[in-house]
C-alpha atoms as a PDB file:
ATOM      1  CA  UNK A   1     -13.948-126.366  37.319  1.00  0.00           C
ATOM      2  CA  UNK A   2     -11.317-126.595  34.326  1.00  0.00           C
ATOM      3  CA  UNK A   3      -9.792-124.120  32.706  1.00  0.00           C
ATOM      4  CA  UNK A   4     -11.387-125.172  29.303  1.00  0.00           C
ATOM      5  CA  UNK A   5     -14.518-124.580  31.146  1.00  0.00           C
ATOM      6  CA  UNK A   6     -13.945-121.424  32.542  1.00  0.00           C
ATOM      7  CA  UNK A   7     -12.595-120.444  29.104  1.00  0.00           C
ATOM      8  CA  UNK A   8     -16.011-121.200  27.527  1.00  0.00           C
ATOM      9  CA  UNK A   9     -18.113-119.132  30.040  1.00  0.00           C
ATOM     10  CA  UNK A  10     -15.543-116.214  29.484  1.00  0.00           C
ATOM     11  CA  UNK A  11     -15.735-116.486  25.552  1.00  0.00           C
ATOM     12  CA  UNK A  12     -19.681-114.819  25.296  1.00  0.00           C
ATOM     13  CA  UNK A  13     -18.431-111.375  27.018  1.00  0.00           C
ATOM     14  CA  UNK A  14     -15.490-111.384  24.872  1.00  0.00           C
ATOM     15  CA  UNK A  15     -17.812-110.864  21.510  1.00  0.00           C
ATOM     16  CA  UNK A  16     -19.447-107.822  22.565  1.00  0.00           C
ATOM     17  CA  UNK A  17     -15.405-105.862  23.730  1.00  0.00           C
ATOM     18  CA  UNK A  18     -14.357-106.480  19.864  1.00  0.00           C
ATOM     19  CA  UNK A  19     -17.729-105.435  18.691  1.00  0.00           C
ATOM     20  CA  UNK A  20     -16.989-102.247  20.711  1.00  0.00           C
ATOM     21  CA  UNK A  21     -13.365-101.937  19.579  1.00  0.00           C
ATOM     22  CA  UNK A  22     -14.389-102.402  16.046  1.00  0.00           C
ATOM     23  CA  UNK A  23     -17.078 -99.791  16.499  1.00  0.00           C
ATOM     24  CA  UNK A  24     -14.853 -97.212  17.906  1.00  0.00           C
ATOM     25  CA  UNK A  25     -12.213 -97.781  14.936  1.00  0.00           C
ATOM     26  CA  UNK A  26     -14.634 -97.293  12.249  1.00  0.00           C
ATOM     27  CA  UNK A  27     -16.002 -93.828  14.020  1.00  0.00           C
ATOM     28  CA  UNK A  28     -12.319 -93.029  14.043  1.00  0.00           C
ATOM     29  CA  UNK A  29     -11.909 -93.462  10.412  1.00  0.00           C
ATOM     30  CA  UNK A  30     -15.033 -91.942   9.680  1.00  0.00           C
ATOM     31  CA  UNK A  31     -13.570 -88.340  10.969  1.00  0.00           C
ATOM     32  CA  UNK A  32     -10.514 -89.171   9.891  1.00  0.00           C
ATOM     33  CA  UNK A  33     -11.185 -89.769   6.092  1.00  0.00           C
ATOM     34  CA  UNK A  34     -13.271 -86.452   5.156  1.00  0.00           C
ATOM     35  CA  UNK A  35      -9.791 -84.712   6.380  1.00  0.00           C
ATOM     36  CA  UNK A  36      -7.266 -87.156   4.386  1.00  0.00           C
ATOM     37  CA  UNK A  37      -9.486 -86.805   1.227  1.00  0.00           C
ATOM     38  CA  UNK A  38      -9.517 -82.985   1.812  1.00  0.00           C
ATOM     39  CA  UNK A  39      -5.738 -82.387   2.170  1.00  0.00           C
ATOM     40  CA  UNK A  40      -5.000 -84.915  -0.246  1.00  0.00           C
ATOM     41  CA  UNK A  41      -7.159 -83.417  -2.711  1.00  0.00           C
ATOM     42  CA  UNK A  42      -6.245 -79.384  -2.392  1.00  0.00           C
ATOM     43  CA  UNK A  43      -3.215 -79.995  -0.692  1.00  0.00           C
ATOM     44  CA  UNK A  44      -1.394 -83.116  -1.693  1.00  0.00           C
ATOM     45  CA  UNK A  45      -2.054 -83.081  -5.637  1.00  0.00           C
ATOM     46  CA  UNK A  46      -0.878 -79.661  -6.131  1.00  0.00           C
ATOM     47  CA  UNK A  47       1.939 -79.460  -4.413  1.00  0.00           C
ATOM     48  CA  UNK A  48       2.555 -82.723  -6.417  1.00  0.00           C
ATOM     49  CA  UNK A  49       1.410 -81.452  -9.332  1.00  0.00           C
ATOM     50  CA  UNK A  50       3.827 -78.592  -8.939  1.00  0.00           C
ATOM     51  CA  UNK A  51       6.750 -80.532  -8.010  1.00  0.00           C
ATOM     52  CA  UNK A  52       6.114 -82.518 -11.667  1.00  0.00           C
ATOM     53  CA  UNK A  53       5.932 -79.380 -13.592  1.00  0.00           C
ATOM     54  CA  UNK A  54       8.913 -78.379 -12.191  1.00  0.00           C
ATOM     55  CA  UNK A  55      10.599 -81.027 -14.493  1.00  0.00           C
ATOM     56  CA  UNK A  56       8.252 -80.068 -17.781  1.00  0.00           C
ATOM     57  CA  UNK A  57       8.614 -77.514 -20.591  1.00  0.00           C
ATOM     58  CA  UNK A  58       4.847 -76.340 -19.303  1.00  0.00           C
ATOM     59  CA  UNK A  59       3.836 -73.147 -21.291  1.00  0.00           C
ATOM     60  CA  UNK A  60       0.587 -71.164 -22.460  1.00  0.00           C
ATOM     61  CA  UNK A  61       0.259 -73.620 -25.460  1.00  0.00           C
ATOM     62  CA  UNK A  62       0.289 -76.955 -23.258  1.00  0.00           C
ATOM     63  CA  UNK A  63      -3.653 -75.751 -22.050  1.00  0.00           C
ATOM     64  CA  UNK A  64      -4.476 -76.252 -25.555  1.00  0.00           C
ATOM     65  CA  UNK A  65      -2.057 -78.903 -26.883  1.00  0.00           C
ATOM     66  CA  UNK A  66      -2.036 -81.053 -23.464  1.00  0.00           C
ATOM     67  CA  UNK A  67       1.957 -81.626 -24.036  1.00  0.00           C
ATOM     68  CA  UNK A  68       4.437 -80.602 -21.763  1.00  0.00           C
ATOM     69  CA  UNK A  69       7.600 -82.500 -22.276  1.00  0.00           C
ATOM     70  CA  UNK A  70      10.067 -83.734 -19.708  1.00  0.00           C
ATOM     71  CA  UNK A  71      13.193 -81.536 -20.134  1.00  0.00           C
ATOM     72  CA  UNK A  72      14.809 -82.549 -16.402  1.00  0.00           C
ATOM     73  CA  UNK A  73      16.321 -80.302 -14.888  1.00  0.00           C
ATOM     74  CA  UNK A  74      16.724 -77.680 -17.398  1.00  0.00           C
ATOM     75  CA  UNK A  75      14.142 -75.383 -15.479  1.00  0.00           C
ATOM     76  CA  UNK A  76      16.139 -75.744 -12.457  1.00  0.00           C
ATOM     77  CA  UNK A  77      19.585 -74.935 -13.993  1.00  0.00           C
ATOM     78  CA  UNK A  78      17.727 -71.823 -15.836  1.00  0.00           C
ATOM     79  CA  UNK A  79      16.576 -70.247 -12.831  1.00  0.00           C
ATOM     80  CA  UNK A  80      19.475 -70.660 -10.647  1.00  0.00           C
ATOM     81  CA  UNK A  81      21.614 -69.382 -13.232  1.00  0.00           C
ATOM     82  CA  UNK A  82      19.675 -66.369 -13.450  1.00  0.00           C
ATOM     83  CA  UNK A  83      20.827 -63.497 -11.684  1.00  0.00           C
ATOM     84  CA  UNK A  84      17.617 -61.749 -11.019  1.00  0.00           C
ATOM     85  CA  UNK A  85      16.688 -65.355  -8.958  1.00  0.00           C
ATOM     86  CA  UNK A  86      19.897 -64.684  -7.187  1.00  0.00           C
ATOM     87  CA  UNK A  87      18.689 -61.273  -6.273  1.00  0.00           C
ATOM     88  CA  UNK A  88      15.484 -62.320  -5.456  1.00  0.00           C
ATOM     89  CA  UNK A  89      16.727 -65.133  -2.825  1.00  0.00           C
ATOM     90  CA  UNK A  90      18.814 -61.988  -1.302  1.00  0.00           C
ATOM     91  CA  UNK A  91      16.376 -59.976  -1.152  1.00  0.00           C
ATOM     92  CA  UNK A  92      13.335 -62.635   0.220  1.00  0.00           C
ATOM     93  CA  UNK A  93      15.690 -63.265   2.936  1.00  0.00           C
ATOM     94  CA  UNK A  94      16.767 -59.126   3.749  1.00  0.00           C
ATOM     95  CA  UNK A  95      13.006 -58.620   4.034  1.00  0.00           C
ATOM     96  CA  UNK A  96      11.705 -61.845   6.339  1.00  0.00           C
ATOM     97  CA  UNK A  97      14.158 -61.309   8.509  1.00  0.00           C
ATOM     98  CA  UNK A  98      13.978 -57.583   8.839  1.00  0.00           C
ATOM     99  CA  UNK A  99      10.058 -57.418   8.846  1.00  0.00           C
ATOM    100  CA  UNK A 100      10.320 -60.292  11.562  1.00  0.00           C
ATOM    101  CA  UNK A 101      12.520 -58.773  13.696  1.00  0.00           C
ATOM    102  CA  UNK A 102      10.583 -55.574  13.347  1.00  0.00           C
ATOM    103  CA  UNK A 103       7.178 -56.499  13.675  1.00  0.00           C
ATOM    104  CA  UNK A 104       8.182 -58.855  16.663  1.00  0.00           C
ATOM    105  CA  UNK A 105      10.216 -56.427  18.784  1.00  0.00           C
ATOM    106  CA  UNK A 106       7.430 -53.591  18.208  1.00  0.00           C
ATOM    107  CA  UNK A 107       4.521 -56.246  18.765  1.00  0.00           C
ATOM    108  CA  UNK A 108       6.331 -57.399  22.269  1.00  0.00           C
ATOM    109  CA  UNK A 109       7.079 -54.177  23.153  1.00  0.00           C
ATOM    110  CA  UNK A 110       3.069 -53.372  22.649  1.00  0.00           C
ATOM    111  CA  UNK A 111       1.969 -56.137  24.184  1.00  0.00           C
ATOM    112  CA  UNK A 112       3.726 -55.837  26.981  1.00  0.00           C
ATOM    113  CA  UNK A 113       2.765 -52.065  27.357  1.00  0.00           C
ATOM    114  CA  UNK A 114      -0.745 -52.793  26.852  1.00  0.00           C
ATOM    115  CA  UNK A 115      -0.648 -55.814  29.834  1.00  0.00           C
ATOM    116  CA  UNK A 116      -1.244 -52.894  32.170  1.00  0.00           C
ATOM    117  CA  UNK A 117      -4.727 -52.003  32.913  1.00  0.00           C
ATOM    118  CA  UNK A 118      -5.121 -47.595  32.544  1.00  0.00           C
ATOM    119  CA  UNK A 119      -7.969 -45.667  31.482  1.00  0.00           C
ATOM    120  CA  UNK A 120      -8.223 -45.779  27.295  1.00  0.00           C
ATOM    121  CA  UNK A 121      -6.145 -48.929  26.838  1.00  0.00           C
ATOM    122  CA  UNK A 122      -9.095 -51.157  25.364  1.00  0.00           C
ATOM    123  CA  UNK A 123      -9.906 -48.345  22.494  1.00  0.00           C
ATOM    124  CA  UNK A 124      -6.481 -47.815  22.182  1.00  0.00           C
ATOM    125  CA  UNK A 125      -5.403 -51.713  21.322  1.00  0.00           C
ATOM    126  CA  UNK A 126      -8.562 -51.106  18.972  1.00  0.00           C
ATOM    127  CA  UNK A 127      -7.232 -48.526  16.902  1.00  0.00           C
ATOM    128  CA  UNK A 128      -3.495 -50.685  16.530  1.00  0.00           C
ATOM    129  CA  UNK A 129      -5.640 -53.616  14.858  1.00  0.00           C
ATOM    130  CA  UNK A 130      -6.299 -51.067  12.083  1.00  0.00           C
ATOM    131  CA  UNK A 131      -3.475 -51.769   9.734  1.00  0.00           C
ATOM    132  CA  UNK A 132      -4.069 -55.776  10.111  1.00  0.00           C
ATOM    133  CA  UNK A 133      -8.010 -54.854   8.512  1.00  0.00           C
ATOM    134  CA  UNK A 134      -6.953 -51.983   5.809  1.00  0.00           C
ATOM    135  CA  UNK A 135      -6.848 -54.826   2.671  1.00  0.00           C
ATOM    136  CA  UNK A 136      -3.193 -55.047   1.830  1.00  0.00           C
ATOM    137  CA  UNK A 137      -3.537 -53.798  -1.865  1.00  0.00           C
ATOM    138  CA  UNK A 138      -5.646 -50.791  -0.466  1.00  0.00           C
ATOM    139  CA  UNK A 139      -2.484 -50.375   2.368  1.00  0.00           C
ATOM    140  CA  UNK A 140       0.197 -50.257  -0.420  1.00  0.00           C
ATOM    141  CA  UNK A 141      -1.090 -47.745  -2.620  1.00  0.00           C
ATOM    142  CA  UNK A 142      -1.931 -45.507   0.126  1.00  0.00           C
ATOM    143  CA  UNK A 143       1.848 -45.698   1.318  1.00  0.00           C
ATOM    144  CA  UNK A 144       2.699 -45.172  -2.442  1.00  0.00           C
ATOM    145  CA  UNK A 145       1.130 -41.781  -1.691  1.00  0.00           C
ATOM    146  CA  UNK A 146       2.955 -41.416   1.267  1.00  0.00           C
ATOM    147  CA  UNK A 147       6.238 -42.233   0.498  1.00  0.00           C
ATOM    148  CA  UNK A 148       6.012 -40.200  -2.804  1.00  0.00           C
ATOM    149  CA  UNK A 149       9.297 -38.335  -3.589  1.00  0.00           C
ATOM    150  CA  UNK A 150       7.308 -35.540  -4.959  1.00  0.00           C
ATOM    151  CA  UNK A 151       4.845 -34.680  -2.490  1.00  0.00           C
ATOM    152  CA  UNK A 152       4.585 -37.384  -0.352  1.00  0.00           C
ATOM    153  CA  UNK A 153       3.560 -36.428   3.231  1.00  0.00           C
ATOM    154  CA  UNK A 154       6.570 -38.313   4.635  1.00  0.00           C
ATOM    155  CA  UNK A 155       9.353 -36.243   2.853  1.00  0.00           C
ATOM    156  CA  UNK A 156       6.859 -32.882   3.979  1.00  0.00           C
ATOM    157  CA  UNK A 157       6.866 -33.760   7.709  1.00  0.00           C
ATOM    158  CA  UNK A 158      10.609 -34.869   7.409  1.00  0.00           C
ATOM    159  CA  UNK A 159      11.419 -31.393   5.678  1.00  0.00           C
ATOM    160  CA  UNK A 160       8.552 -29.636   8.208  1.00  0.00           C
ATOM    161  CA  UNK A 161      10.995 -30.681  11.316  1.00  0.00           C
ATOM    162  CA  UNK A 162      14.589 -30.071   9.588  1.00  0.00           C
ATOM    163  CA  UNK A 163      15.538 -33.673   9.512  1.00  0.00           C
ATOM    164  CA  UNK A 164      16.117 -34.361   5.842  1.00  0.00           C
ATOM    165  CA  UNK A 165      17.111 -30.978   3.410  1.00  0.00           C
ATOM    166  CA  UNK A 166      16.087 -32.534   0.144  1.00  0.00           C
ATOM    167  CA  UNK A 167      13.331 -35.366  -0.676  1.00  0.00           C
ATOM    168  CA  UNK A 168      14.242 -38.819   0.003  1.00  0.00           C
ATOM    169  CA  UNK A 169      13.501 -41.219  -2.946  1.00  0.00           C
ATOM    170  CA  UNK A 170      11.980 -43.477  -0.802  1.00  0.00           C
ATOM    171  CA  UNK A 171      10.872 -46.448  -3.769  1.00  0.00           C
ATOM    172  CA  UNK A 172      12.463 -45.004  -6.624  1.00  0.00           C
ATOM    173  CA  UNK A 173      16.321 -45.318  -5.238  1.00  0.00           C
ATOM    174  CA  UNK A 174      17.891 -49.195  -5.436  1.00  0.00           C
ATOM    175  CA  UNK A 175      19.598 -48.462  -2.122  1.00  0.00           C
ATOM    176  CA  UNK A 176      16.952 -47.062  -0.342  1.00  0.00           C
ATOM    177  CA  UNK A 177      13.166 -49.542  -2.195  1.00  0.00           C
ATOM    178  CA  UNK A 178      13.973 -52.210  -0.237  1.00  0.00           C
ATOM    179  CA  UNK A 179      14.332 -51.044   2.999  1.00  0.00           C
ATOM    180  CA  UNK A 180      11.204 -48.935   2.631  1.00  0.00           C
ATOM    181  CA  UNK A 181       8.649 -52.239   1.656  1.00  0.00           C
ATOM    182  CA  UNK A 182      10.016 -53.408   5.186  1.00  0.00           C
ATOM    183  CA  UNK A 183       8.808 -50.720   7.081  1.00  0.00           C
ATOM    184  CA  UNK A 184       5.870 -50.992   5.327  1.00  0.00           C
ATOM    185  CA  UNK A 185       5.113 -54.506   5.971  1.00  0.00           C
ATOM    186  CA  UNK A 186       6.254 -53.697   9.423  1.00  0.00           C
ATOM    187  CA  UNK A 187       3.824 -51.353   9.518  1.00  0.00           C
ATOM    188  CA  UNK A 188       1.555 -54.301   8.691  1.00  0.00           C
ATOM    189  CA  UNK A 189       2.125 -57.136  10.817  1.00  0.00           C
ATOM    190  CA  UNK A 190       2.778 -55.017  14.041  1.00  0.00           C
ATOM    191  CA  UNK A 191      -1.210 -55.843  15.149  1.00  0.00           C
ATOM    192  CA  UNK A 192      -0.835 -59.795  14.752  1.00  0.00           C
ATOM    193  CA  UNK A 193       1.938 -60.041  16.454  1.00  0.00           C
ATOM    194  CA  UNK A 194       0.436 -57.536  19.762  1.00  0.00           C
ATOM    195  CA  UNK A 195      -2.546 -59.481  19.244  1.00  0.00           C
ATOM    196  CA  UNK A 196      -0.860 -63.153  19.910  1.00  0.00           C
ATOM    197  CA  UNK A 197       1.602 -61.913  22.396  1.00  0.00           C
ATOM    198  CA  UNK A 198      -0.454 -59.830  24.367  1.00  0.00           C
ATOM    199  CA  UNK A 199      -3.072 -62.986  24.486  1.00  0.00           C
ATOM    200  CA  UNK A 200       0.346 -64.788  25.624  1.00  0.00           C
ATOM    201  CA  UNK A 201       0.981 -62.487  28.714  1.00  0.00           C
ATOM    202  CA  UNK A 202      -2.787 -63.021  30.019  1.00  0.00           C
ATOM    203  CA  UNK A 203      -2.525 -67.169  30.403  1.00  0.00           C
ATOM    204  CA  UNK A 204       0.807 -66.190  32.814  1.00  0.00           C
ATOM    205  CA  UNK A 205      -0.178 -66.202  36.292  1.00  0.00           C
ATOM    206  CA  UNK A 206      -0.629 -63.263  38.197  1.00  0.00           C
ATOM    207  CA  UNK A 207       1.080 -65.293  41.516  1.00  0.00           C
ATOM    208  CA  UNK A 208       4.177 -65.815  39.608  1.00  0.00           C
ATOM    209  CA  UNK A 209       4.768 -61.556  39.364  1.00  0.00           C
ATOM    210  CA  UNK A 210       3.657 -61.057  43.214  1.00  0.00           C
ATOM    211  CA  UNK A 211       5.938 -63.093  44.091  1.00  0.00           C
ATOM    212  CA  UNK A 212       8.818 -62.262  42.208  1.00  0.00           C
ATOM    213  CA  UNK A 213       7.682 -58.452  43.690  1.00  0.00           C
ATOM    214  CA  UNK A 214       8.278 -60.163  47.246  1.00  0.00           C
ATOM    215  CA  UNK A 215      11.251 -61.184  46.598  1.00  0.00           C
ATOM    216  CA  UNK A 216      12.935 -57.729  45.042  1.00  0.00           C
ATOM    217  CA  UNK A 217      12.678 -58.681  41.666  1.00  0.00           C
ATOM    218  CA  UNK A 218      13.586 -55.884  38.748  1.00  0.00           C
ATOM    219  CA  UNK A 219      11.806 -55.623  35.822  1.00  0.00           C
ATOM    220  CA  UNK A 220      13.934 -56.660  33.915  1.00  0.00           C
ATOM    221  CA  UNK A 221      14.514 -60.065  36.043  1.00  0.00           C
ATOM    222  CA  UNK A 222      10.939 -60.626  36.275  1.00  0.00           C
ATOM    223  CA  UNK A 223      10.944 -60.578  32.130  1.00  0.00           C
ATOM    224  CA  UNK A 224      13.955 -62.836  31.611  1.00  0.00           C
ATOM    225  CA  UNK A 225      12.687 -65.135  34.438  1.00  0.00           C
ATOM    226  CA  UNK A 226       9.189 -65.273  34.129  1.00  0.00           C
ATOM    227  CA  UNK A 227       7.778 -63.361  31.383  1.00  0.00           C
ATOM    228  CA  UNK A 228      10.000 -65.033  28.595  1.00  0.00           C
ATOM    229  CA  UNK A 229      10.317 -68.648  29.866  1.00  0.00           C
ATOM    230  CA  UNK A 230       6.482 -68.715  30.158  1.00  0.00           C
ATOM    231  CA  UNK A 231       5.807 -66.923  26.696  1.00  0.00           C
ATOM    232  CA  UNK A 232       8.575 -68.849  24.695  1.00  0.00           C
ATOM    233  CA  UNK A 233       5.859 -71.198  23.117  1.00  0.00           C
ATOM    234  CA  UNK A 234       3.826 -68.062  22.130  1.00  0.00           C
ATOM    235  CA  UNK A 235       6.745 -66.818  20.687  1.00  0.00           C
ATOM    236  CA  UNK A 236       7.607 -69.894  18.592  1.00  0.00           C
ATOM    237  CA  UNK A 237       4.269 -69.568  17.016  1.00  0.00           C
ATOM    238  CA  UNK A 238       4.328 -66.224  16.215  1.00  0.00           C
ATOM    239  CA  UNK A 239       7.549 -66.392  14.502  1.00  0.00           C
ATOM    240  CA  UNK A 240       6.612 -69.591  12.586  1.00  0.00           C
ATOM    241  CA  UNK A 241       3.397 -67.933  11.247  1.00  0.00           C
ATOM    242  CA  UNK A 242       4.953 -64.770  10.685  1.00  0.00           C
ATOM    243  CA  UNK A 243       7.787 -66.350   8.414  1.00  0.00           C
ATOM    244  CA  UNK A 244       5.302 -68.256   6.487  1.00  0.00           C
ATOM    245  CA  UNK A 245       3.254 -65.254   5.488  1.00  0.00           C
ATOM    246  CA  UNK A 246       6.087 -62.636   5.096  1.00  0.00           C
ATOM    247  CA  UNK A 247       8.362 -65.117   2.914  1.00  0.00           C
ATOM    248  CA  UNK A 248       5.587 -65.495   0.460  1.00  0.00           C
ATOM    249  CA  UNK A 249       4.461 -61.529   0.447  1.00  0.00           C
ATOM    250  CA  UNK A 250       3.377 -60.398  -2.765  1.00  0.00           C
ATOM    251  CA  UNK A 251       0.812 -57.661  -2.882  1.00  0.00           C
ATOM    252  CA  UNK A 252       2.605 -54.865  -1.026  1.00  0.00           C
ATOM    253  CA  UNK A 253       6.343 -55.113  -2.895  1.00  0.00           C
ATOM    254  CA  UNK A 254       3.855 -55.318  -6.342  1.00  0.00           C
ATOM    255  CA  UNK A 255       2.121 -51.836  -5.596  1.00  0.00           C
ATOM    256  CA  UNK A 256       4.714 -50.130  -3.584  1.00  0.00           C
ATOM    257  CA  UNK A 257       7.425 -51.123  -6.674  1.00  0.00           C
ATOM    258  CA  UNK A 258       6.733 -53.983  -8.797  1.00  0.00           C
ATOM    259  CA  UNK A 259       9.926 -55.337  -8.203  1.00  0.00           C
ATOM    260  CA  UNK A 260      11.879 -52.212  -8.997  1.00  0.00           C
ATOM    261  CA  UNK A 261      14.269 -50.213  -9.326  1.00  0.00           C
ATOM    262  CA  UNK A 262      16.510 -52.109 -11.116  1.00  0.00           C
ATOM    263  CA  UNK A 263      15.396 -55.727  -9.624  1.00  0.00           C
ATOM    264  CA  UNK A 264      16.196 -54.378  -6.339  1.00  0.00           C
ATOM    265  CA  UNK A 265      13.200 -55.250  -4.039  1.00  0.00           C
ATOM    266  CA  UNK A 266      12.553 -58.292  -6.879  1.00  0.00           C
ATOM    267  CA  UNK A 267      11.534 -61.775  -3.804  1.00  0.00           C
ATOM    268  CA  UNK A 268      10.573 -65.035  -4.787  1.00  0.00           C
ATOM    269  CA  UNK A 269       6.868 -64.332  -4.638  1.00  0.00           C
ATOM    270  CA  UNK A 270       7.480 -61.566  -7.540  1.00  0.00           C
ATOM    271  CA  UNK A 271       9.777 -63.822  -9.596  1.00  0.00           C
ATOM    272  CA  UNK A 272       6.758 -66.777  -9.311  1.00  0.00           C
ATOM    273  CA  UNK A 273       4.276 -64.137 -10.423  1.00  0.00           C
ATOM    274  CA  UNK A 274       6.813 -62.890 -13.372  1.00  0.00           C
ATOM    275  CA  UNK A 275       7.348 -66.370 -14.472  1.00  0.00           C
ATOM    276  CA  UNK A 276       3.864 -67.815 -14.618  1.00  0.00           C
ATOM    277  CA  UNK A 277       1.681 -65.199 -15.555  1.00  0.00           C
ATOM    278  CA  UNK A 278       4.217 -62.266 -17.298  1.00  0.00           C
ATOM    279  CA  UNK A 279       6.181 -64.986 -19.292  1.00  0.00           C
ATOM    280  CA  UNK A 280       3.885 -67.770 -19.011  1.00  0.00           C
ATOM    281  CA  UNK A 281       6.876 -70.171 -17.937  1.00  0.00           C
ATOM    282  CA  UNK A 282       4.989 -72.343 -15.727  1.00  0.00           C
ATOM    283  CA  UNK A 283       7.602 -74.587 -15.544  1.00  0.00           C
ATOM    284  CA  UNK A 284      10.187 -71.655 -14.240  1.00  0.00           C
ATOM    285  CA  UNK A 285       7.061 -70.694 -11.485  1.00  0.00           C
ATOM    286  CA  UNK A 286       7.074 -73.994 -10.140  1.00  0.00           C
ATOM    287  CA  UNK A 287      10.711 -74.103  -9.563  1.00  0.00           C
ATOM    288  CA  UNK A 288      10.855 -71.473  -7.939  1.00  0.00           C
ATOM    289  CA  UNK A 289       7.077 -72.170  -5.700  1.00  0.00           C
ATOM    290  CA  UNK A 290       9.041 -75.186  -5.120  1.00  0.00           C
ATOM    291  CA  UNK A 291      12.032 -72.940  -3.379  1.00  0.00           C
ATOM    292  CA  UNK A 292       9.313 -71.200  -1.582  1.00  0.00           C
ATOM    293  CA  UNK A 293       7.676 -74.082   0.112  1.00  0.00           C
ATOM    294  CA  UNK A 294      10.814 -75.552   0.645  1.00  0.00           C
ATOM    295  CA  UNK A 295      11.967 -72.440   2.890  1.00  0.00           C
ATOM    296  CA  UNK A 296       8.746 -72.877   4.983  1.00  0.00           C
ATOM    297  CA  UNK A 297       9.136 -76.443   5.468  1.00  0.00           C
ATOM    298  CA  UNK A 298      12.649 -76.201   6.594  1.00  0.00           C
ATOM    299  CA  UNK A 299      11.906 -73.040   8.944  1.00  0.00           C
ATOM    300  CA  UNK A 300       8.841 -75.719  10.355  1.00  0.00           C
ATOM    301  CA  UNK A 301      10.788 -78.264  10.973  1.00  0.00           C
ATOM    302  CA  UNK A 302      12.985 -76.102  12.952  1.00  0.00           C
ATOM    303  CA  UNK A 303      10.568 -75.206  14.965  1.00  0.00           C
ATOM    304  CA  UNK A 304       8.890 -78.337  15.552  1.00  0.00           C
ATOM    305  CA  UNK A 305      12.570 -79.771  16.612  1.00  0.00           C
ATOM    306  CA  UNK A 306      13.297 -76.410  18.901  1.00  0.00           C
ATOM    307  CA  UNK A 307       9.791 -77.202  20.777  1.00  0.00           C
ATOM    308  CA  UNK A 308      10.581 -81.041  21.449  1.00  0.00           C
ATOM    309  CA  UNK A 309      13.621 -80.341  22.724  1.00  0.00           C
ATOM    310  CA  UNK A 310      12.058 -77.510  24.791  1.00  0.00           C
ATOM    311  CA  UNK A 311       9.263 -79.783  26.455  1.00  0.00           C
ATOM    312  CA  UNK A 312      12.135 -82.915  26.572  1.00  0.00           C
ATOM    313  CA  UNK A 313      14.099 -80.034  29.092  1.00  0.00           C
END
């Protein structure tokens, strides 16, 4: 037999393997389109859309008129000149990284408490998730009430047990606002982060912590040896999400102070809200949205680079 014969017999079953191929491609596509369409459709085009009116005079009157100019960068060199946008950046990164760091040390700290089975711990981890439901608006104005210098049940327990002599201005003093929306949004985000980590500690195998028992391990050894190494991509998410909704926090730092007093718990989130719908600058807004989704995509990429060079070790 020749090879030009053999080829010939061979070429019938060779129709029916691209028919298959082609088959499988087009299901493929068929999944994959309904997604691309959907991104590129609430996704894609405004964050497009925002980037472009980041270069316009875009105001009230260009919904009726249709015009907004191109004026370049003249929104960007008006909001970085402005000292409240200065502020603002200060302050947006005072408050990510302090509610972070707070809300992550308290959530480990949690988790790792609640790991151990005893009597009450199921209700217990229950009652934590309480601040995650309580609506964030509804959260803030009841820690308004709190944190009241007149009244406010904070300053009365603090006076009840002699630590403070006179009432703290807890939101009304520039040195003193800020510091007070972070505890508050600590307050906040203390149940996610249990929640993730604690889920974390339960994939770790039990075999790992006998053994380490065997061999004489401390607690402490067993966390910086097992615990952590085997949580680190846990960790990596929590932080990531965490940073993504704390930088753009708006509701809390709008009841608790609006921004106040004197500019001094003013974030990004509060200058995109002044801009667009106080002053109806939508061109200002978007510069500054743009800054905002430019911090998140940096901090991602980060941590997209920190885990491949975690699973390349």
């Amino acid at each position: 037999m020749t090879t030009t014969d053999f080829a010939v017999r061979r070429a019938p079953s060779a129709a029916p393997a691209d028919q298959h191929r082609s088959r499988q491609t087009l299901a493929k596509w068929a999944f994959l389109v309904p997604a691309i369409v959907y991104i590129a459709a609430f996704f894609g085009y405004p964050l497009v859309n925002n980037v472009v009116m980041s270069f316009q005079h875009y105001t009230a009157s260009t919904f009726w008129t249709g015009e907004s100019p191109f004026i370049g960068w003249a929104n960007w060199r008006a909001v970085f000149g402005d000292e409240v946008f200065r502020r603002a950046l200060i302050n947006t990164a005072l408050f990510t990284a302090g509610s972070l760091l707070g809300q992550f040390t308290i959530g480990l700290a949690l988790a790792l408490f609640f790991r151990r089975r005893f009597p009450l711990g199921g209700p217990l981890r229950s009652l934590l998730l309480l601040p995650w439901l309580v609506p964030l608006v509804a959260a803030g104005t009841v820690w308004r009430q709190l944190l009241d210098q007149e009244g406010g049940a904070v300053n009365e327990f603090l006076h009840g047990v002699g630590v403070i002599s006179q009432n703290v201005p807890w939101l009304s003093s520039p040195q003193i606002a800020l510091l007070s929306i972070i505890l508050v949004n600590i307050w906040i985000g203390i149940p996610f982060n249990m929640v993730i980590l604690y889920g974390g500690l339960q994939e770790i195998p039990a075999d790992l912590y006998e053994a380490a028992s065997i061999d004489g391990a401390g607690r402490w050894r067993t966390f910086t040896a097992i615990t952590w190494p085997m949580l680190r991509p846990v960790v990596a998410v929590v932080l990531l999400l965490g940073f993504i909704a704390t930088v753009k926090v708006l509701d809390i730092i709008l009841v608790l102070t609006g921004g106040g007093p004197a500019n001094s718990t003013e974030s990004l989130s509060t200058q995109v809200y002044v801009n667009s719908f106080l002053q109806l600058d939508f061109g200002r807004g978007a510069v500054i949205g743009n800054v905002l989704m430019g911090a998140c995509l940096v901090f991602a990429v980060i941590y997209l680079r920190a885990n491949r060079n975690a699973d390349v070790r």
